[in-house]
N, C-alpha and C. Protein backbone atom coordinates (compact mmCIF):
# COMPACT_ATOMS: atom_id res chain seq x y z
N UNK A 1 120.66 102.09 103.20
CA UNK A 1 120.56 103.17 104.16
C UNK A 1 121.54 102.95 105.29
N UNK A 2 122.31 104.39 105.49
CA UNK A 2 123.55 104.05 107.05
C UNK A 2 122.25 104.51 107.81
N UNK A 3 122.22 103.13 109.15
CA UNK A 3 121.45 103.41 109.97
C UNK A 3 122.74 103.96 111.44
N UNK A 4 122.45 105.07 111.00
CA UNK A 4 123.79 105.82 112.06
C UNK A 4 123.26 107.19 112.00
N UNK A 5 123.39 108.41 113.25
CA UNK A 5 123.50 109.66 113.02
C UNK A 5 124.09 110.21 112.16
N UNK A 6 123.66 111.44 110.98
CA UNK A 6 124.94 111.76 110.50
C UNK A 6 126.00 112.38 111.07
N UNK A 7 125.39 113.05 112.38
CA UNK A 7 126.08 114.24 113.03
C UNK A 7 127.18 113.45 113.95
N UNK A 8 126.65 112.58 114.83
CA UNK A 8 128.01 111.67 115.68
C UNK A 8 127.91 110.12 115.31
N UNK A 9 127.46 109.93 114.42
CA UNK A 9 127.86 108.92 114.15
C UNK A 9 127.52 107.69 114.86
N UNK A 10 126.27 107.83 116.17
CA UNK A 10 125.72 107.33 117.15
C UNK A 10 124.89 105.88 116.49
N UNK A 11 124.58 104.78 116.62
CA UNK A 11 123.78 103.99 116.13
C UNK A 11 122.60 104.06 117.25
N UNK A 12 122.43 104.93 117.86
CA UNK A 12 121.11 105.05 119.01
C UNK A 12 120.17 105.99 118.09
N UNK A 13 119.26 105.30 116.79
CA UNK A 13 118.41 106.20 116.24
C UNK A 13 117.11 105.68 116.00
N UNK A 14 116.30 106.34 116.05
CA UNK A 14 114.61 106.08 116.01
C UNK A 14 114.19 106.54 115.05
N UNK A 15 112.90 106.05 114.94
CA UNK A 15 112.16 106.83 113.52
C UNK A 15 111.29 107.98 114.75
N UNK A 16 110.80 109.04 113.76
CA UNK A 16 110.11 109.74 114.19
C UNK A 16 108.71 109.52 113.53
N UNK A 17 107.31 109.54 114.78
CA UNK A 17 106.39 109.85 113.79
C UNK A 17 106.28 111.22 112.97
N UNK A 18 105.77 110.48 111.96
CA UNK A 18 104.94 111.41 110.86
C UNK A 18 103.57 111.84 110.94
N UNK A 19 102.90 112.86 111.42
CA UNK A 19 101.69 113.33 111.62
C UNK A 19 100.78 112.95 110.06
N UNK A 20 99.32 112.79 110.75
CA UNK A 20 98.82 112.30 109.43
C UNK A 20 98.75 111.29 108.77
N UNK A 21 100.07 110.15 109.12
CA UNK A 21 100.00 108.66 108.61
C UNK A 21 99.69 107.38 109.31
N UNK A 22 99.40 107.10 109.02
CA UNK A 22 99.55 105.74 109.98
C UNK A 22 101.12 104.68 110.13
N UNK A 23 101.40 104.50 111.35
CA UNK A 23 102.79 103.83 111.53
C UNK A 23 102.92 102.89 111.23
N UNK A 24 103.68 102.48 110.31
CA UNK A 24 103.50 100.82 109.62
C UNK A 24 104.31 100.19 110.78
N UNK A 25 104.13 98.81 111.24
CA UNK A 25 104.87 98.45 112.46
C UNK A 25 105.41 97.28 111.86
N UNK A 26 106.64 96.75 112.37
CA UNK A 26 106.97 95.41 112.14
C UNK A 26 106.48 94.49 112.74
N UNK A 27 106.29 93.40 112.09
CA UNK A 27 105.53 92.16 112.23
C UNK A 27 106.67 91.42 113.21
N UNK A 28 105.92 91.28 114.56
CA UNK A 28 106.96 90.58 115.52
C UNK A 28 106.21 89.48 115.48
N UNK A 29 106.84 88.24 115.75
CA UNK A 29 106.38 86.98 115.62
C UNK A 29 105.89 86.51 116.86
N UNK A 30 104.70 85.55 117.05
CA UNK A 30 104.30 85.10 118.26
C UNK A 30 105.02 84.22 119.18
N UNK A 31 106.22 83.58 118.43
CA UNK A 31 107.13 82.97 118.94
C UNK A 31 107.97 83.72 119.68
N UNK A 32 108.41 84.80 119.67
CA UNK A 32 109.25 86.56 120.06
C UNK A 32 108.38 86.43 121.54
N UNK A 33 107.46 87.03 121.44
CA UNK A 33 106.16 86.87 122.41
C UNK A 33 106.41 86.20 123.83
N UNK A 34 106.36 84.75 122.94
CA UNK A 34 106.53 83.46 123.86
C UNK A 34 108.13 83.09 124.70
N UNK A 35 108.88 83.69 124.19
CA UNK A 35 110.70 83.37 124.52
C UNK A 35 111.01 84.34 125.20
N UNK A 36 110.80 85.70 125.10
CA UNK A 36 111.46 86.68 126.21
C UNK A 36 110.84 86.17 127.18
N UNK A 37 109.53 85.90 127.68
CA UNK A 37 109.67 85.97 128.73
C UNK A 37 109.64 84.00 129.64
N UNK A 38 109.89 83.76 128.90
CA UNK A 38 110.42 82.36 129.24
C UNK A 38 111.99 82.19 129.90
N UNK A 39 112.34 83.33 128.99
CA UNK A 39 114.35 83.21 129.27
C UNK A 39 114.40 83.88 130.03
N UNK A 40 113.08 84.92 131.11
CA UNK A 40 113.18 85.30 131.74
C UNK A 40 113.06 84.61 132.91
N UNK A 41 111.69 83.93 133.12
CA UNK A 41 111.81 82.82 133.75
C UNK A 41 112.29 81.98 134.53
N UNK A 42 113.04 81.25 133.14
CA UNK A 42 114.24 80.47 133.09
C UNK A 42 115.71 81.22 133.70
N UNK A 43 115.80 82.03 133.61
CA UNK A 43 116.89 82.79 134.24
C UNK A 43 116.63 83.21 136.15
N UNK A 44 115.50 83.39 136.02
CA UNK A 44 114.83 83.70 137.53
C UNK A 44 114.96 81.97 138.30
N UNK A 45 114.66 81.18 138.07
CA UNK A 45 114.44 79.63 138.00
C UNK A 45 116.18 79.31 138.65
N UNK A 46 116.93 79.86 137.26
CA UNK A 46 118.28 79.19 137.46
C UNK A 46 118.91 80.29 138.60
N UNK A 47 118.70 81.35 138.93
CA UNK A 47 119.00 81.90 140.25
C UNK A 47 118.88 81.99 141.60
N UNK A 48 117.44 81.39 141.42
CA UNK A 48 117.05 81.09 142.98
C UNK A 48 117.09 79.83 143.07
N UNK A 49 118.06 78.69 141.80
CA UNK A 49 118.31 77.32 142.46
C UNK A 49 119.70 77.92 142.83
N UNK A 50 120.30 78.39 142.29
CA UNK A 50 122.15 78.88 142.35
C UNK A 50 121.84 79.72 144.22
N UNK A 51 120.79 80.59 144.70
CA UNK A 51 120.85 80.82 145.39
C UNK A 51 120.21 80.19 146.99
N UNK A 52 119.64 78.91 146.38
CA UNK A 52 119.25 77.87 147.39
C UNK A 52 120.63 76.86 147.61
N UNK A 53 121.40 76.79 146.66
CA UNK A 53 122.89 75.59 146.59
C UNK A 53 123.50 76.47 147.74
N UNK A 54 123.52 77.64 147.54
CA UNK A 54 124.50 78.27 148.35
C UNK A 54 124.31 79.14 149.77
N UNK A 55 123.07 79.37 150.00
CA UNK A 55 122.67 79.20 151.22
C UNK A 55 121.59 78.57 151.70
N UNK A 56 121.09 76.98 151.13
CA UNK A 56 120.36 76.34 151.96
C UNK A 56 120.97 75.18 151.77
N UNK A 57 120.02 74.39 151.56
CA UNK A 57 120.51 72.81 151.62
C UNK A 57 120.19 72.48 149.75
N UNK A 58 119.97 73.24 149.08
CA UNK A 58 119.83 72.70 147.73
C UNK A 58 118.92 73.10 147.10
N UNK A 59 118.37 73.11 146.01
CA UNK A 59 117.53 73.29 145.43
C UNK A 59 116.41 72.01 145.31
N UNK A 60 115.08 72.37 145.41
CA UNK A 60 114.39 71.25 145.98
C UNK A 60 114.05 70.71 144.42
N UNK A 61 112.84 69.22 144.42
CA UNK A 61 113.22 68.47 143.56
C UNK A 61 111.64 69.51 142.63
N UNK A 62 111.28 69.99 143.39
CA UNK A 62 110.06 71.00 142.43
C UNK A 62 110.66 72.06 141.70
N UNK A 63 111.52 73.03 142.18
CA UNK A 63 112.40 73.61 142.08
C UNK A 63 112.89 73.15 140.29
N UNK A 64 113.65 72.06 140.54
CA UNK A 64 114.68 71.46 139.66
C UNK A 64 113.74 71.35 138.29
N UNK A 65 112.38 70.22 138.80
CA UNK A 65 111.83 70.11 137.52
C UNK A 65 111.19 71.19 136.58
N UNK A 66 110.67 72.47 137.55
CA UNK A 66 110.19 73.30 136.92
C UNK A 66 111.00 74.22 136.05
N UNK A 67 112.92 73.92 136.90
CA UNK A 67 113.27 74.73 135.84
C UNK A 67 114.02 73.95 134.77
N UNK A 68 114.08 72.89 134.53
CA UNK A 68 114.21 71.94 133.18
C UNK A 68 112.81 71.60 132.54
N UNK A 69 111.60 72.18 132.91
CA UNK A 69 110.47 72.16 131.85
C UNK A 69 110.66 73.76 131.52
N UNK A 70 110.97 74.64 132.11
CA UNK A 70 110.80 75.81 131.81
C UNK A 70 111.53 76.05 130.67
N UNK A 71 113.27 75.17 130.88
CA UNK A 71 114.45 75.05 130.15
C UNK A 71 113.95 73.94 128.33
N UNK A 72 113.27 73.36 128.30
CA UNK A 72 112.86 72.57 127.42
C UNK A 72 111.66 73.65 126.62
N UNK A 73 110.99 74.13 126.75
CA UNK A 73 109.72 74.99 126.44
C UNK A 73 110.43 76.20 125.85
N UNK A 74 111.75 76.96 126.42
CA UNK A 74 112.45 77.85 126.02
C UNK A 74 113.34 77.38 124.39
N UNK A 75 113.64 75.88 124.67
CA UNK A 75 114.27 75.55 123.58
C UNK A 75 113.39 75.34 122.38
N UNK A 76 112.20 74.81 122.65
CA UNK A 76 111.19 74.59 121.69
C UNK A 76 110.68 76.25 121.01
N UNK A 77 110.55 77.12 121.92
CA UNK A 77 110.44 78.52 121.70
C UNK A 77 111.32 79.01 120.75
N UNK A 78 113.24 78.72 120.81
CA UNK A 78 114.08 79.65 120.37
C UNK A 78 113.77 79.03 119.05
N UNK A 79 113.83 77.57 118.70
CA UNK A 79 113.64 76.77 117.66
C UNK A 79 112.81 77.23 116.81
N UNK A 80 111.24 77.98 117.03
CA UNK A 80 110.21 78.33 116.31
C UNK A 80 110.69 80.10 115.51
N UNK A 81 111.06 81.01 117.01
CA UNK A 81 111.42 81.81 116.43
C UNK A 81 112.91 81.64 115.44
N UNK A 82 113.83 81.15 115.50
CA UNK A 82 114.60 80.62 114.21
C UNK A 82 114.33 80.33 113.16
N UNK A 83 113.15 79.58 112.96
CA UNK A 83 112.07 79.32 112.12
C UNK A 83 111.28 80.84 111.26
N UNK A 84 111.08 81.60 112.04
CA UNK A 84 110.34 82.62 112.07
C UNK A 84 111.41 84.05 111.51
N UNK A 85 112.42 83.59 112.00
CA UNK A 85 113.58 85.00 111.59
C UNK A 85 113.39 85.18 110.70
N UNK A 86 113.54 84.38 109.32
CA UNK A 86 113.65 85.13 107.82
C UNK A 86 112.57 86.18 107.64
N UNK A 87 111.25 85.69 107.81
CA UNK A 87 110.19 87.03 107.85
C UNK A 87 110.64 87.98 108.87
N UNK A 88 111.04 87.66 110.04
CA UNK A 88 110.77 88.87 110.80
C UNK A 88 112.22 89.74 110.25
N UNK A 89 113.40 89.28 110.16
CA UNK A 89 113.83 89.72 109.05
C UNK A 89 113.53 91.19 108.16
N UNK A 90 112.65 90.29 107.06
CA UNK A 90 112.37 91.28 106.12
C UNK A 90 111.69 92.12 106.31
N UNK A 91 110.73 91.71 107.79
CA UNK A 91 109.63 92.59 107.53
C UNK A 91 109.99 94.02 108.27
N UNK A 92 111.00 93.65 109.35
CA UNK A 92 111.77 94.43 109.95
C UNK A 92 112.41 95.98 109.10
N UNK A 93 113.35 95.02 108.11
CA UNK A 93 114.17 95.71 106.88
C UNK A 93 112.90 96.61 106.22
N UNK A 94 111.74 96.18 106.31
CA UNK A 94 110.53 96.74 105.47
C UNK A 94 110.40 97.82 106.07
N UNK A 95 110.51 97.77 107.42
CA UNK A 95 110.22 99.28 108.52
C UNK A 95 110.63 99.70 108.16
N UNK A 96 111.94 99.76 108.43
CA UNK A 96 113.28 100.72 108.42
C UNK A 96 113.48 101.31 107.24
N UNK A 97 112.91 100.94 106.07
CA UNK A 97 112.92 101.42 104.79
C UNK A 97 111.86 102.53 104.77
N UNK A 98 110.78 102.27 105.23
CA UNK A 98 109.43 103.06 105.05
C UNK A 98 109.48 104.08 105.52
N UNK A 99 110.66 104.08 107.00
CA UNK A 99 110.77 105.32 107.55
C UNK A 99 111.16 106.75 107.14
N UNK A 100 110.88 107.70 107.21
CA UNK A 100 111.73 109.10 106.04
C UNK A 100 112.43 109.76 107.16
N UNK A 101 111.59 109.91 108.48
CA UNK A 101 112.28 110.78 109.47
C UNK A 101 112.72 110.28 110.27
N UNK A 102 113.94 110.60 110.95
CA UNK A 102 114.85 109.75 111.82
C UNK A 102 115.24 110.69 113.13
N UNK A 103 115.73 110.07 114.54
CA UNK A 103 115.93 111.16 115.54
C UNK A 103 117.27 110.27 116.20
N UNK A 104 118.41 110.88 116.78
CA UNK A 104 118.83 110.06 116.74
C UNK A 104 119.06 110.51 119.00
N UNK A 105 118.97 109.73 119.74
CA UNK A 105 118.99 109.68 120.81
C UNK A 105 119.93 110.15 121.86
N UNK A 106 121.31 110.34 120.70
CA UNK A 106 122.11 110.94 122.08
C UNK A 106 122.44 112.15 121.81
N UNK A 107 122.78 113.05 120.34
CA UNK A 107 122.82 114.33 119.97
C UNK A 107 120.90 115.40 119.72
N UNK A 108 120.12 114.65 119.62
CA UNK A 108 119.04 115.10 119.45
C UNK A 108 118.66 115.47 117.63
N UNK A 109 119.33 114.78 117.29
CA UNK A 109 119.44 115.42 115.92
C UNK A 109 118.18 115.04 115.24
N UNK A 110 117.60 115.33 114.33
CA UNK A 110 116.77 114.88 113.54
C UNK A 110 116.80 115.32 112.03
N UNK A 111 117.00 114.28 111.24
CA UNK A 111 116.71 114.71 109.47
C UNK A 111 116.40 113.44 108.91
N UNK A 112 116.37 114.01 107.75
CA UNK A 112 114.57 113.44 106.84
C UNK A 112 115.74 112.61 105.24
N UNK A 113 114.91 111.12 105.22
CA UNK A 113 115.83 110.44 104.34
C UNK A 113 115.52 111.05 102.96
C-alpha cells in the first residue's frame, strides 16, 4: 500500500473511522510509555543545567545527579523499546493494513482502499 494522498501526494494521512466497527489499535509497547516522557525529562534536566552554567554559578550537585539517573533510566528505556520494535513493528504494519478508509490532512481528500 502507497501510504501517500492520491490527489497531492501529501504523506499527512489518517485512517478514518468506520461506523459500526470497532478500531483495531496498534499495540504500543510499555517501554514507548516509559521513554517519551523520560527524554522529556531528561531534556528539561539538561536545560535548566545549560541554563544555571550560564547565568548562575553552575549547576548544583542534585541537579547533576538527577540528570545522569534520569540519563541512565532513559538508556535502559531506549534499550527495551529496541527490544520491543520488531512487534511494534508488525503490529503497527497490521493497522495500516486493516484500514480501508483513508483522509488525508492537507487536501481533505478522502478514498476507500
Amino acid at each position: 500500500m502507497q501510504y501517500r494522498c492520491p490527489k497531492c501526494q501529501s504523506p499527512k494521512i489518517m485512517p478514518v473511522a468506520q461506523p459500526g466497527q470497532a478500531a483495531p489499535r496498534p499495540v504500543v509497547p510499555k517501554s514507548l510509555m516509559f521513554l517519551v516522557p523520560a527524554l522529556f525529562l531528561l531534556l528539561l534536566l539538561v536545560i535548566i543545567s545549560i541554563a544555571m552554567w550560564i547565568f548562575g554559578d553552575g549547576a548544583g550537585t542534585t541537579l547533576q545527579t538527577a540528570t545522569v539517573i534520569v540519563f541512565i533510566l532513559s538508556l535502559i528505556a531506549g534499550f527495551i523499546f529496541y527490544k520491543d520494535l520488531p512487534d511494534f513493528k508488525i503490529s503497527m504494519q497490521a493497522f495500516m493494513q486493516t484500514q480501508k478508509k483513508w483522509k488525508c490532512r492537507e487536501c481533505n481528500h478522502e478514498w476507500e482502499i
